[in-house]
N, C-alpha and C. Protein backbone atom coordinates (compact mmCIF):
# COMPACT_ATOMS: atom_id res chain seq x y z
N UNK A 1 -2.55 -14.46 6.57
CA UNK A 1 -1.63 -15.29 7.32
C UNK A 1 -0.84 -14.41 8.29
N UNK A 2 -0.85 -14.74 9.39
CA UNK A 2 -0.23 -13.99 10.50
C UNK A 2 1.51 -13.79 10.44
N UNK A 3 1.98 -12.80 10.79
CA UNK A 3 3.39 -13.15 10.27
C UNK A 3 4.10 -12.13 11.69
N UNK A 4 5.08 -12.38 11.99
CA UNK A 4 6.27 -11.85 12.64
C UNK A 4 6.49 -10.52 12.06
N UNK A 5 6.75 -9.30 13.48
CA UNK A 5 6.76 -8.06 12.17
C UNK A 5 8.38 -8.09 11.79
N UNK A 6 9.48 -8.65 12.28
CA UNK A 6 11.01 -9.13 11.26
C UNK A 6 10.37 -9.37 9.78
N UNK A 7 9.54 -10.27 9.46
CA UNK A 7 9.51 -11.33 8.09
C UNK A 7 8.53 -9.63 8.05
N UNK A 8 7.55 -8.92 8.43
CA UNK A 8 6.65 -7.88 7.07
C UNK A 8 7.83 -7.26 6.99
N UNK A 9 8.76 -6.60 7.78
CA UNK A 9 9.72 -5.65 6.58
C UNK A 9 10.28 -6.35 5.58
N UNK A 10 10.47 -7.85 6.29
CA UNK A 10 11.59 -8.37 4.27
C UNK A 10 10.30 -8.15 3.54
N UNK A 11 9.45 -8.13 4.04
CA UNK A 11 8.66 -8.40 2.75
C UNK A 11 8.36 -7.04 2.32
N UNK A 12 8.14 -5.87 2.53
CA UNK A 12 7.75 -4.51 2.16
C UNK A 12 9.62 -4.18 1.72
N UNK A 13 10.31 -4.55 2.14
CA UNK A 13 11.74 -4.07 1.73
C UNK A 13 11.87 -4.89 0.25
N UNK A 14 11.40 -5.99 0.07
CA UNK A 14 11.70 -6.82 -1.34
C UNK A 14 10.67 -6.34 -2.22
N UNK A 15 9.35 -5.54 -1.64
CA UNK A 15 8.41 -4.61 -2.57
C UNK A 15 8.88 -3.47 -3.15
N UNK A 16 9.53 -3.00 -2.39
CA UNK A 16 10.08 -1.67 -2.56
C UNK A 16 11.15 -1.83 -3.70
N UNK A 17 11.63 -2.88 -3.82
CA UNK A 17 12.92 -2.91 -4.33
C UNK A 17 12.02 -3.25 -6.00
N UNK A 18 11.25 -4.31 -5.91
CA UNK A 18 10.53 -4.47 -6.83
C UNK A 18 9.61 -3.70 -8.09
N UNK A 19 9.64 -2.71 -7.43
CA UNK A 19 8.02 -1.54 -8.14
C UNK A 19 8.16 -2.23 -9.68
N UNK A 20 6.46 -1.88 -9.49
CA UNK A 20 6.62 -1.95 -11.31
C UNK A 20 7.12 -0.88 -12.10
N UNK A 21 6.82 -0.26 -13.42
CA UNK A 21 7.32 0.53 -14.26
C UNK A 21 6.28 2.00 -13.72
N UNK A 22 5.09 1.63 -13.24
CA UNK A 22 4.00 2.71 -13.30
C UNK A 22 4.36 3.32 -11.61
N UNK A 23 4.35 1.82 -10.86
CA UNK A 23 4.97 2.53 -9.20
C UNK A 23 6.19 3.42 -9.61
N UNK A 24 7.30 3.30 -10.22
CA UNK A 24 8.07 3.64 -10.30
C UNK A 24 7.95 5.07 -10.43
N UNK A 25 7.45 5.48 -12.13
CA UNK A 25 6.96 6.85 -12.20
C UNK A 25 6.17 7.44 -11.28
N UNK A 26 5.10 7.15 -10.31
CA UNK A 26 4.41 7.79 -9.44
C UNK A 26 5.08 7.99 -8.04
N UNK A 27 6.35 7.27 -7.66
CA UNK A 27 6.88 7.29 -6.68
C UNK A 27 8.33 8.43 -7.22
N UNK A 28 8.74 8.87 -8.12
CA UNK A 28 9.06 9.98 -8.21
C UNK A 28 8.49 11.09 -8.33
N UNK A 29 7.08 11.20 -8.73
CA UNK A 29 6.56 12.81 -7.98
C UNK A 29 6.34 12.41 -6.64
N UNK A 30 6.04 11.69 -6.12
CA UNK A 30 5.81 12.02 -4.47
C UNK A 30 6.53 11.79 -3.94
N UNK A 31 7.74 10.93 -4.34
CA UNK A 31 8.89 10.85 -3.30
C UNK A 31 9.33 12.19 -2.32
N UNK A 32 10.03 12.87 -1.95
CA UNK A 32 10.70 13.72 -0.81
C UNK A 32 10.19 14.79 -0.86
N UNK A 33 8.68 14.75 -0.91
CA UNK A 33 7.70 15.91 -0.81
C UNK A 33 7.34 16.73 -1.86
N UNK A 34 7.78 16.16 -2.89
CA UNK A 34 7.85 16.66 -4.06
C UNK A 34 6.41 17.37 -4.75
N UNK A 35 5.69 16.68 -4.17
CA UNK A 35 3.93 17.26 -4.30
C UNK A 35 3.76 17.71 -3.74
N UNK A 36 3.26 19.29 -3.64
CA UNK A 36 2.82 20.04 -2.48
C UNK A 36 3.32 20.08 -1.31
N UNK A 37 4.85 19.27 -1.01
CA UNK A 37 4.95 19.58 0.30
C UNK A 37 4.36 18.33 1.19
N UNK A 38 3.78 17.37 1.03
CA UNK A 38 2.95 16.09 1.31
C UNK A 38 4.15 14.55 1.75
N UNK A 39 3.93 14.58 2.41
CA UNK A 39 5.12 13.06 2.62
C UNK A 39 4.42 11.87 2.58
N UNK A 40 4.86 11.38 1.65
CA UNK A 40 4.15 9.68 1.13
C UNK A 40 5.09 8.42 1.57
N UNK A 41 4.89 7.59 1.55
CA UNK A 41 5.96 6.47 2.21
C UNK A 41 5.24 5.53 1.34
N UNK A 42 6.37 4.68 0.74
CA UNK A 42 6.21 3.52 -0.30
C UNK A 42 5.98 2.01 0.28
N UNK A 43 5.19 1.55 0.04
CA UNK A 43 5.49 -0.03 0.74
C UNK A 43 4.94 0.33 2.31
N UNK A 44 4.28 0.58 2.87
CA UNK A 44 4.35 1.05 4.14
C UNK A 44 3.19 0.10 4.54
N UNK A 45 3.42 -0.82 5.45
CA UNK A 45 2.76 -2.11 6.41
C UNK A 45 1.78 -1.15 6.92
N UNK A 46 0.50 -1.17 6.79
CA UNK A 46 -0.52 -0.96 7.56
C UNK A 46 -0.95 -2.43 8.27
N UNK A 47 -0.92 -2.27 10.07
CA UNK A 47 -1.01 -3.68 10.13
C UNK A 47 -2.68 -3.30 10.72
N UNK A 48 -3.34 -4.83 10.68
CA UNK A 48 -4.98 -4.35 11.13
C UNK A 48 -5.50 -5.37 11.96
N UNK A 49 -4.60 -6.36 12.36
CA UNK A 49 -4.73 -7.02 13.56
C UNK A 49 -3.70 -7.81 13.79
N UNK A 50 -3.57 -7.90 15.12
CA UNK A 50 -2.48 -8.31 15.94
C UNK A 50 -2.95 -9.58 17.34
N UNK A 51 -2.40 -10.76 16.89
CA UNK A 51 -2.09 -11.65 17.90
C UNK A 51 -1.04 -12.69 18.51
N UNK A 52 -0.70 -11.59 19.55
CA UNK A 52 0.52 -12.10 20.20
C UNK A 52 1.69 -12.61 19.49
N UNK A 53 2.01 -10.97 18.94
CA UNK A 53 3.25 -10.60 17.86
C UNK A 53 3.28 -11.25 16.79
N UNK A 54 1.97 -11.85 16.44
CA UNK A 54 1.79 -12.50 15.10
C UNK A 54 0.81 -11.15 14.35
N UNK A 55 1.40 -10.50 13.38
CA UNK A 55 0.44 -9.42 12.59
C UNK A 55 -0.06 -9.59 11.36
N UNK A 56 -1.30 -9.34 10.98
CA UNK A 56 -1.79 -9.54 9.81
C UNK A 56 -1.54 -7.60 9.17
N UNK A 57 -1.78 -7.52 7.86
CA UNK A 57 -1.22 -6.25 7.20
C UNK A 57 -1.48 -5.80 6.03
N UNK A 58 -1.52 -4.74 5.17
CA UNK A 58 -1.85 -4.69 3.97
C UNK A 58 -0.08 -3.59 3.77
N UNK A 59 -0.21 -3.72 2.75
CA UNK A 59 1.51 -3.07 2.42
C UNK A 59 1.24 -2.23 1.03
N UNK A 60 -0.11 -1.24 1.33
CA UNK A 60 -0.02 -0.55 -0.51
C UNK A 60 1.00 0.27 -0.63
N UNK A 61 0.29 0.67 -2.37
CA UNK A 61 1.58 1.32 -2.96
C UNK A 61 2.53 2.53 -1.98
N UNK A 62 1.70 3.48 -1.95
CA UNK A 62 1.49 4.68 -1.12
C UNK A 62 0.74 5.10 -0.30
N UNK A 63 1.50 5.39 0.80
CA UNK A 63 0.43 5.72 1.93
C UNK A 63 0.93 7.37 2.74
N UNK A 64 0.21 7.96 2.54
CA UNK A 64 0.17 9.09 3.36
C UNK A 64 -0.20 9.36 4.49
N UNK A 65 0.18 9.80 5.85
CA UNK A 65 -0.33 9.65 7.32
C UNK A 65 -1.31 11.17 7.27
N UNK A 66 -0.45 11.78 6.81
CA UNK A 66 -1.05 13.41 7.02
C UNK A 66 -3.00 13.65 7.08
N UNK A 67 -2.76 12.73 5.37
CA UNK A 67 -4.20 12.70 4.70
C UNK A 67 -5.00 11.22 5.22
N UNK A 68 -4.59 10.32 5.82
CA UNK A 68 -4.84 9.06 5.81
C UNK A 68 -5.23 8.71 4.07
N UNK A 69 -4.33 8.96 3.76
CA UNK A 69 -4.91 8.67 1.96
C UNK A 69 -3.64 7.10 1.35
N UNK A 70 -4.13 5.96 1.13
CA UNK A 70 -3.26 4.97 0.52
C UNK A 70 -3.81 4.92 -1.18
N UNK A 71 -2.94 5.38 -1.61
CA UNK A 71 -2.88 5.02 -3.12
C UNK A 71 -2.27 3.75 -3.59
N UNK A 72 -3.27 3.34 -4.71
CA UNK A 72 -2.83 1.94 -5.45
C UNK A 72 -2.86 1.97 -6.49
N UNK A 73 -1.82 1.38 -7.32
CA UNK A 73 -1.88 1.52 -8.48
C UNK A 73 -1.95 -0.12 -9.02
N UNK A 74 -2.98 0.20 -9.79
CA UNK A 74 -4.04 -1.22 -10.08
C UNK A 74 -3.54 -1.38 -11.52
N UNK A 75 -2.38 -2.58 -11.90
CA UNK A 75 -1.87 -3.57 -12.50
C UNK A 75 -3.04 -3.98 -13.10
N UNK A 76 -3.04 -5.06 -14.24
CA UNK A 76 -3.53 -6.14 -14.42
C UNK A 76 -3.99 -7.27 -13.88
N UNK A 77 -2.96 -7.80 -12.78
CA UNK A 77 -3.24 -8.31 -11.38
C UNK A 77 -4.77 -8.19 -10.80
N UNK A 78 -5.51 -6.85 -10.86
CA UNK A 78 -6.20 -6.59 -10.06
C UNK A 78 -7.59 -6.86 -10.91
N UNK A 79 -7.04 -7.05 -11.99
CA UNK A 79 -8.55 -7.67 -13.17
C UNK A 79 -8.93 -9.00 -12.21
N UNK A 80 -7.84 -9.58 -11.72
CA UNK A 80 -8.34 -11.48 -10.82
C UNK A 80 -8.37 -11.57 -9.52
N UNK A 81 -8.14 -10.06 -8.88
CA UNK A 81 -8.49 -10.18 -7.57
C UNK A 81 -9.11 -9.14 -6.93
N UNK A 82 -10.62 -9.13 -8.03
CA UNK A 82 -11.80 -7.86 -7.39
C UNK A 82 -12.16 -7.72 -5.79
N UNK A 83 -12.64 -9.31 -6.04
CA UNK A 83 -12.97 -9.69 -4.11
C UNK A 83 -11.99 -9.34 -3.37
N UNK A 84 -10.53 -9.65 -3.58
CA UNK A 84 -9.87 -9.39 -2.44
C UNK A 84 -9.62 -8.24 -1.97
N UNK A 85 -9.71 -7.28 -3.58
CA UNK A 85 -9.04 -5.88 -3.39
C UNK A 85 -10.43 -5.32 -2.30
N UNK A 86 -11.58 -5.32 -2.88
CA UNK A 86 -12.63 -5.22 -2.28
C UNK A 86 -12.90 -5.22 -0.46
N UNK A 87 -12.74 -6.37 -0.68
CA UNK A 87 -12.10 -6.62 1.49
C UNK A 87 -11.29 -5.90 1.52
N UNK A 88 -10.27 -5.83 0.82
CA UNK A 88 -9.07 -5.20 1.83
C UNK A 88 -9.66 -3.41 1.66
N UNK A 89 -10.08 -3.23 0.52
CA UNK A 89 -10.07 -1.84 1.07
C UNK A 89 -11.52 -1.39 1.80
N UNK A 90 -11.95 -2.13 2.40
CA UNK A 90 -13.33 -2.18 3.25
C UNK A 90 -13.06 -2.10 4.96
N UNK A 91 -12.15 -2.72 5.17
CA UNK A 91 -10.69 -3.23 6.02
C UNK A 91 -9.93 -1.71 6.06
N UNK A 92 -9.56 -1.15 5.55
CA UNK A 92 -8.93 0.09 5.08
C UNK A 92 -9.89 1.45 5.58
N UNK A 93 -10.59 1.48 4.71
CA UNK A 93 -11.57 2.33 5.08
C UNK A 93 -12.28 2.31 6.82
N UNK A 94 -12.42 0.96 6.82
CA UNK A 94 -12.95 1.15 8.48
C UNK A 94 -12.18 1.56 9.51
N UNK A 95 -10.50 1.82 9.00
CA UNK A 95 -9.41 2.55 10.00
C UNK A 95 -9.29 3.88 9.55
N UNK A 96 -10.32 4.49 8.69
CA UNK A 96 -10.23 6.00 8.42
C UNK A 96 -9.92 6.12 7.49
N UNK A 97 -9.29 5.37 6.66
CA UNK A 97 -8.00 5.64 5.35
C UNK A 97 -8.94 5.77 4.46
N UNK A 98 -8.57 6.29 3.49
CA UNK A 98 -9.41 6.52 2.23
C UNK A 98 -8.61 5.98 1.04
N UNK A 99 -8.72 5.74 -0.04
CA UNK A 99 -8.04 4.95 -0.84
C UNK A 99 -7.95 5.61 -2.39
N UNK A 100 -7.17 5.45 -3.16
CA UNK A 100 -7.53 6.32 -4.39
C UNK A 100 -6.60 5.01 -5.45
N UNK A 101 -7.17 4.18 -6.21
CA UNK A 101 -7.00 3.40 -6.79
C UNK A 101 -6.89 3.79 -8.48
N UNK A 102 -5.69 3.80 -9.12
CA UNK A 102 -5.12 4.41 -10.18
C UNK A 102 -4.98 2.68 -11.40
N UNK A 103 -6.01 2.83 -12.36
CA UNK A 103 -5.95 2.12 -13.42
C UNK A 103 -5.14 2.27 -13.74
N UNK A 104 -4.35 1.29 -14.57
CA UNK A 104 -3.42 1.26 -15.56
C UNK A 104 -3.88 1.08 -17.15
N UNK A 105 -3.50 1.80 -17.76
CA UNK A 105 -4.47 1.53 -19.11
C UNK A 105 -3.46 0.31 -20.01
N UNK A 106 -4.70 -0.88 -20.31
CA UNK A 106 -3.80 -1.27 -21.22
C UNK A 106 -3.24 -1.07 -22.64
């Protein structure tokens, strides 16, 4: 759904605020370079098409510019949405990014 880029920050700003328990822990080692020196950004709007200031977007966990590397950390959630995760990171990959998708054990 195409959206206004005003409405993607509420929405990556109400993610951010949100993390789960596992974002949480992984966003304190990488927070303020804390890994190697590497700058990660949380919630960060990758947008992947644009019409006439209407943007479509993916908003993962972590995204790194340096590495083009977006990390996800795969909830339970992601047991019911193979296909989608699937597109989107197909979508992802075809802008360079590489993806590194982190199970959660139950």
């Amino acid at each position: 759904m195409p959206m206004q880029y005003q409405e993607i920050l509420k929405i990556v700003r109400r993610l951010r605020r949100n993390q789960t328990t596992a974002e949480k822990k992984l966003w304190q080692i990488l927070r303020a370079r804390r890994l190697n020196g590497i700058k990660f950004l949380r919630q960060h709007p990758i947008l992947y098409e644009n019409y006439f200031n209407d943007y479509f977007f993916f908003a993962p966990d972590f995204y790194c510019a340096k590495y083009k590397l977006v990390i996800e950390e795969d909830g339970k959630i992601h047991e019911y949405q193979k296909e989608r995760d699937k597109w989107r990171e197909l979508i992802l990959k075809d802008r360079g990014l590489k993806v590194l998708r982190i199970k959660k054990k139950s």
